[in-house]
Protein backbone atom coordinates (compact mmCIF):
# COMPACT_ATOMS: atom_id res chain seq x y z
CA UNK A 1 0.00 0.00 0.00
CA UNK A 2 1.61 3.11 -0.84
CA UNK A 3 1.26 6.07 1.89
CA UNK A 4 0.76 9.50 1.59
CA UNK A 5 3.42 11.67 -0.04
CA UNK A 6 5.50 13.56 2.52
CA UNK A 7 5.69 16.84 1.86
CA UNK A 8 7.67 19.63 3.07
CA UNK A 9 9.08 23.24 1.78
CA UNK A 10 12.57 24.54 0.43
CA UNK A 11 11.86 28.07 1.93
CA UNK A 12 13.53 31.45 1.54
CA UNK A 13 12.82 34.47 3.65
CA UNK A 14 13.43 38.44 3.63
CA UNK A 15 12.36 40.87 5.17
CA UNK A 16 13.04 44.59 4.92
CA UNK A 17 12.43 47.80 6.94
CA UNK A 18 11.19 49.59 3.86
CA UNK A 19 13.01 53.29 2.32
CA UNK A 20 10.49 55.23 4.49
CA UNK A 21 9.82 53.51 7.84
CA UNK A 22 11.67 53.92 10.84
CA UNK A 23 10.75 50.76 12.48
CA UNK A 24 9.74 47.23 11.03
CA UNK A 25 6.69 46.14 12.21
CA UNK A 26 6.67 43.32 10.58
CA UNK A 27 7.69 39.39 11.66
CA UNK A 28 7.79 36.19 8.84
CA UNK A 29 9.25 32.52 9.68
CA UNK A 30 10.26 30.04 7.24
CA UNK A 31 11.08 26.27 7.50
CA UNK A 32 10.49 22.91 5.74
CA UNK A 33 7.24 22.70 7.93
CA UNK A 34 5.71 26.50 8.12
CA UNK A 35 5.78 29.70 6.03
CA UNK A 36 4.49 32.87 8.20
CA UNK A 37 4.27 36.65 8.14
CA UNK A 38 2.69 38.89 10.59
CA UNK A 39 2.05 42.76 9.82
CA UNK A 40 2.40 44.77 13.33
CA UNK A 41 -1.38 46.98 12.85
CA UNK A 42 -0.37 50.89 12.43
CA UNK A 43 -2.33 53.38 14.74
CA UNK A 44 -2.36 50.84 17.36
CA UNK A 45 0.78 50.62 19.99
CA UNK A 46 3.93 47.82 19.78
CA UNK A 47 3.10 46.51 16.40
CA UNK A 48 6.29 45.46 16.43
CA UNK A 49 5.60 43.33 19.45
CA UNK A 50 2.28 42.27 18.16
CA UNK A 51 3.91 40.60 14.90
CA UNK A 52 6.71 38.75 17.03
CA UNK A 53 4.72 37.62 19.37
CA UNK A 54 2.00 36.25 17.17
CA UNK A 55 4.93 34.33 15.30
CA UNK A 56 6.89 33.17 17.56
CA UNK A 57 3.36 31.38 19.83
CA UNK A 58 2.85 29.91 16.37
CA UNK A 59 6.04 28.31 15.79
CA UNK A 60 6.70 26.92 19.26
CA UNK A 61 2.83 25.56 19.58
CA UNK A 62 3.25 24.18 15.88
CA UNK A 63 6.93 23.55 16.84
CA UNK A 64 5.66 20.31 19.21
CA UNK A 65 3.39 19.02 16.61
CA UNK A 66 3.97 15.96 14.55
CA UNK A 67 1.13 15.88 12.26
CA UNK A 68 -1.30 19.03 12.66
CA UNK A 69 -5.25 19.22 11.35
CA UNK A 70 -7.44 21.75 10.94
CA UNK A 71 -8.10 22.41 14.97
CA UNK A 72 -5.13 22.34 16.34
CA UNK A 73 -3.64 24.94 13.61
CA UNK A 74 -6.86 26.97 15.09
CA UNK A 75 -6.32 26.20 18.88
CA UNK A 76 -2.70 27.72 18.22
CA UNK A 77 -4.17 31.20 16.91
CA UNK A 78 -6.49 31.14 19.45
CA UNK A 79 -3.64 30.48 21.53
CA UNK A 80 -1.41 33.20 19.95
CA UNK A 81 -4.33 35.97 20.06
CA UNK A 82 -4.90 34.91 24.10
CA UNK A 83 -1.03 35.77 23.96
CA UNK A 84 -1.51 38.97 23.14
CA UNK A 85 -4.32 39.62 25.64
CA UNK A 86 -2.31 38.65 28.41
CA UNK A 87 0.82 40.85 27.38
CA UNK A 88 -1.62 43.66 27.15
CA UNK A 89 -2.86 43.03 30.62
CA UNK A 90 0.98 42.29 32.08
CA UNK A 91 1.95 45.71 30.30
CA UNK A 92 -0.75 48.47 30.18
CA UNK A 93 1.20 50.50 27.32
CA UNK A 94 0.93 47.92 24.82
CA UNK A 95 -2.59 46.77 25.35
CA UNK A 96 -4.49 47.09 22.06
CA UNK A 97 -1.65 45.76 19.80
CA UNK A 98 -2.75 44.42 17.07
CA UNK A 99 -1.11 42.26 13.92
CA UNK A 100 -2.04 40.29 10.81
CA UNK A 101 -1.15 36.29 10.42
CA UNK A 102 -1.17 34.87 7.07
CA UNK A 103 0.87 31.45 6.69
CA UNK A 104 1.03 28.17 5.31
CA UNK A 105 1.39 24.79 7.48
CA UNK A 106 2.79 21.47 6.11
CA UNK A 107 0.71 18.55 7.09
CA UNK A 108 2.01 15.25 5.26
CA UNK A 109 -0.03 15.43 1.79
CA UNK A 110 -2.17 18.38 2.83
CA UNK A 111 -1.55 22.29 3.71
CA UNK A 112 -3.18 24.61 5.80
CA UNK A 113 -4.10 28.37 5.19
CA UNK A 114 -4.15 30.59 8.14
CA UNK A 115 -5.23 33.97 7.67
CA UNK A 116 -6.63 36.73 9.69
CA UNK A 117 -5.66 40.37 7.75
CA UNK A 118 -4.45 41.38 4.62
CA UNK A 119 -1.42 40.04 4.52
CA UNK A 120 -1.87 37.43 1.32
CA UNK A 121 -0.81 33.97 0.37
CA UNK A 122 -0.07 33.19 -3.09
CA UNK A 123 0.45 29.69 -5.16
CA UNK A 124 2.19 29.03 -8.76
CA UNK A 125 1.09 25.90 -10.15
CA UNK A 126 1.92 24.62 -13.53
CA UNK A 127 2.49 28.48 -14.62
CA UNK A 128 -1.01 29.73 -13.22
CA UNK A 129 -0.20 32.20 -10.24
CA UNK A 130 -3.49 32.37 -7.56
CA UNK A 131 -4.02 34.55 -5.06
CA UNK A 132 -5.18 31.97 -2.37
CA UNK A 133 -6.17 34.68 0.57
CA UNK A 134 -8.82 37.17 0.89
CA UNK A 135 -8.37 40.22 2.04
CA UNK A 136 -9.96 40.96 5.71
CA UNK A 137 -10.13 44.85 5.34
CA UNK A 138 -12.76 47.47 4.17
CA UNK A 139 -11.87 48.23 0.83
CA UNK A 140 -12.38 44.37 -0.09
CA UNK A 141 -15.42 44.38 1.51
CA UNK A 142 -16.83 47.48 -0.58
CA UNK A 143 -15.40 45.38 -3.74
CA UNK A 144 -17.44 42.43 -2.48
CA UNK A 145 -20.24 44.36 -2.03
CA UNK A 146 -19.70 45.96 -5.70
CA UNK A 147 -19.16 49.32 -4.08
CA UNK A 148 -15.72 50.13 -5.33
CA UNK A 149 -14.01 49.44 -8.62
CA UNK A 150 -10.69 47.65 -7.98
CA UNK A 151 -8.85 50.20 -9.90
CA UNK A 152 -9.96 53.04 -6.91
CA UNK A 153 -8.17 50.39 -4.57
CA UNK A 154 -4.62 52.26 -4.24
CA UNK A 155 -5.76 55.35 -3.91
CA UNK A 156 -8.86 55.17 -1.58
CA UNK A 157 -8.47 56.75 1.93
CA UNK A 158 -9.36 54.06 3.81
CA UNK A 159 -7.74 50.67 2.12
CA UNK A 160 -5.11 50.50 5.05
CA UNK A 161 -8.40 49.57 7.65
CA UNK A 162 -8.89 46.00 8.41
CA UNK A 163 -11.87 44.60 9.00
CA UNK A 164 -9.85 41.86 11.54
CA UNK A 165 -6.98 41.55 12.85
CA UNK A 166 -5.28 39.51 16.24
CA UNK A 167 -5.63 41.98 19.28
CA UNK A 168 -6.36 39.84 22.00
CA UNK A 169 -9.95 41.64 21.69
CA UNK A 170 -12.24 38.27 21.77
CA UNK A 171 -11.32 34.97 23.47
CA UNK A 172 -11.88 32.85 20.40
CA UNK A 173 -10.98 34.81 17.19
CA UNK A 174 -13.53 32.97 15.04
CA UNK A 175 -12.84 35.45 11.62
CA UNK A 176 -9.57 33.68 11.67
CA UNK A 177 -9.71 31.40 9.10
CA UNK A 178 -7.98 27.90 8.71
CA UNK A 179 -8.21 26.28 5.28
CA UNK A 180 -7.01 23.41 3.78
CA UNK A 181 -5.33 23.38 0.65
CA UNK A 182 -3.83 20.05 -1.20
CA UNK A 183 -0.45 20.35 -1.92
CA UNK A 184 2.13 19.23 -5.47
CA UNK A 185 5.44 18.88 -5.89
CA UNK A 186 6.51 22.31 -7.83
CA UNK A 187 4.10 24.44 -6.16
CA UNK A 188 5.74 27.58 -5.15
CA UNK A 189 3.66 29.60 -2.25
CA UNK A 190 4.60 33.04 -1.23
CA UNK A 191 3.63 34.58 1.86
CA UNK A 192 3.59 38.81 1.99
CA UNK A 193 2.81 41.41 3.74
CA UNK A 194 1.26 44.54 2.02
CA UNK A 195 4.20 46.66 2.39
CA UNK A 196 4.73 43.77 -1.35
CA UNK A 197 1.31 43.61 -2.49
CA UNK A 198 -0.04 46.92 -2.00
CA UNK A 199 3.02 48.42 -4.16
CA UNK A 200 4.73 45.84 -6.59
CA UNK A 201 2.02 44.67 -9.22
CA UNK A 202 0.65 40.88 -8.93
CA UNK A 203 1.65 40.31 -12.93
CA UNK A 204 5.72 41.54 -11.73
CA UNK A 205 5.45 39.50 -8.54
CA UNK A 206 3.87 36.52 -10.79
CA UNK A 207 6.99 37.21 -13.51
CA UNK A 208 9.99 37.17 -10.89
CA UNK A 209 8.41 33.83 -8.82
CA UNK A 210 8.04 32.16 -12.24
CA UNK A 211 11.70 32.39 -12.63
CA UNK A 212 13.83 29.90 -11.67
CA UNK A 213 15.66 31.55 -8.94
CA UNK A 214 15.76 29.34 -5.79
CA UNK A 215 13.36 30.82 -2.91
CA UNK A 216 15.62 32.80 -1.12
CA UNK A 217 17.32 34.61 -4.47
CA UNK A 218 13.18 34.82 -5.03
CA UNK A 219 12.52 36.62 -1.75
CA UNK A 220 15.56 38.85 -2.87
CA UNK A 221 14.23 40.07 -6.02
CA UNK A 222 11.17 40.96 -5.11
CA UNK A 223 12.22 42.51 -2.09
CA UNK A 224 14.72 44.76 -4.44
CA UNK A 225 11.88 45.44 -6.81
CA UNK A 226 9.49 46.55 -4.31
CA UNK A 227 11.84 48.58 -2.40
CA UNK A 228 11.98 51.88 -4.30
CA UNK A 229 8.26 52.31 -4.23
CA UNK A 230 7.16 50.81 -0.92
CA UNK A 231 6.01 53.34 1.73
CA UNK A 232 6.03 50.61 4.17
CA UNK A 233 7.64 47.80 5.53
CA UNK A 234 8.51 44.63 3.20
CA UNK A 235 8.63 40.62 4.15
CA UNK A 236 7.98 37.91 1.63
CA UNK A 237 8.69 34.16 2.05
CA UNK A 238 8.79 31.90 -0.28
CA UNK A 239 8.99 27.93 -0.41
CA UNK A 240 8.87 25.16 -2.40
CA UNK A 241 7.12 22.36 -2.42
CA UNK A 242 8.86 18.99 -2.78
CA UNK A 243 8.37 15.36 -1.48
CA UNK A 244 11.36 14.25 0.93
CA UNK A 245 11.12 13.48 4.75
CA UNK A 246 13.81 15.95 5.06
CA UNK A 247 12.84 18.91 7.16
CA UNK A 248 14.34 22.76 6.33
CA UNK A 249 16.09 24.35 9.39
CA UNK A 250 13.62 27.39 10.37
CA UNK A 251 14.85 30.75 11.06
CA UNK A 252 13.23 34.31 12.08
CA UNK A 253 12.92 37.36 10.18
CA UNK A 254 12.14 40.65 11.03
CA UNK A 255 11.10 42.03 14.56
CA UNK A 256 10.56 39.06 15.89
CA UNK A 257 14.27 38.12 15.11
CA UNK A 258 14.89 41.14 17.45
CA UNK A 259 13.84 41.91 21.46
CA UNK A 260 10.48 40.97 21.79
CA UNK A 261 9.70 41.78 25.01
CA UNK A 262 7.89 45.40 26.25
CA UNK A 263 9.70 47.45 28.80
CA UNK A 264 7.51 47.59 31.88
CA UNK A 265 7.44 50.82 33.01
CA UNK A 266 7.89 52.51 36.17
CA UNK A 267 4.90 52.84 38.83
CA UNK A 268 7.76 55.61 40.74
CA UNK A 269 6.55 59.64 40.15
């Protein structure tokens, strides 16, 4: 009997403070097992903190996992929003951080979307580039809605609201959404925040990740592309999908590679 094909990723990772930022909000993983990014929400405090912690509750919850389904992938974004709830409680200044999640998680044969945001996942199969995500913000409701032409998208005033986000706000966070997707040797997924999206176009991002640049020369280019027009911060990941039992090293990228711990400040004066 033949089993299931063991899947895992050959992942590359970048991720960039931007020309016109002063601090990166943003946090991305990669490893054979999980691509993540998490956008730190702007107009709310520590998004910085939001982003790493988010990741990093992910990883080590995912981290002990063998073989993950559907509700344990939720449980640990329930258990990375109750996260930030309790570091806003610990540490009054940060309460009300907020942050996207958008990743992918390796399951044997079978993937799972999570996605709360607008940070977007993206697949290239057999030349056909998807746009696997939905947006979770205002402007994509209007669009839904047929209330706003995609071409008024860039330049409306309000297409940097989300709709949700992770905040810690509600126990069980149940707009977060976990999706399974079925997985091929040769896929190639990237994983962005909109500091890509929002400023490179999706036929230049489709161009560069057809080319046969391995994912972390991918993550690279784009980055470089993106850079001179971005007016905020930048992290892509990109992996690809191949059958071996051989699992990718992970590493960190972005704030969360840095402190992620708020200052408590003095009760004195």
């Amino acid at each position: 009997m033949h089993s299931p094909a063991a899947y895992r990723l050959l992942p590359g990772a970048r991720s960039d403070i931007g020309p016109r930022r002063s601090e990166n909000q943003d946090s991305g993983y990669a490893s054979g097992r999980l691509m993540l990014v998490a956008d730190g929400v702007g107009g709310a405090p520590a998004g910085h903190l939001a982003s790493g912690l988010a990741v990093k509750s992910m990883v080590a919850g995912l981290g002990e996992m063998t073989e993950p389904d559907a509700n344990s992938v939720q449980e640990q974004v329930v258990r990375a929003n109750a996260m930030l709830a309790q570091t806003g409680r610990d540490y009054p200044s940060v309460r009300g951080m907020a942050t996207t999640m958008t990743g992918l998680v390796m399951a044997g044969d079978v993937g799972y979307l999570v996605h709360v945001g607008d940070s977007r996942a993206f697949r290239l199969r057999d030349g056909v580039f998807e746009q696997m995500t939905v947006d979770q913000s205002w402007v994509q409701m209007l669009m839904d809605e047929g209330m706003l032409d995609p071409a008024e998208v860039s330049t409306h005033p309000m297409r940097n609201m989300l709709m949700h986000s992770l905040s810690g706000a509600l126990r069980d966070p149940e707009y977060a959404r976990v999706t399974p997707v079925d997985l091929r040797a040769g896929d190639r997924w990237l994983i962005a925040t909109d500091g890509l999206t929002g400023y490179l176009p999706a036929e230049v991002i489709a161009e560069q990740l057809a080319e046969k640049y391995d994912p972390s020369k991918a993550a690279d280019v784009l980055v470089d592309l993106c850079w001179p027009h971005s007016l905020d911060n930048i992290t892509v990941v990109v992996g690809d999908v191949v059958e071996t039992d051989v699992a990718s090293e992970g590493w960190f990228v972005g704030a969360v590679a840095e402190t992620t711990r708020p200052v408590r400040r003095s009760q004195a004066g």
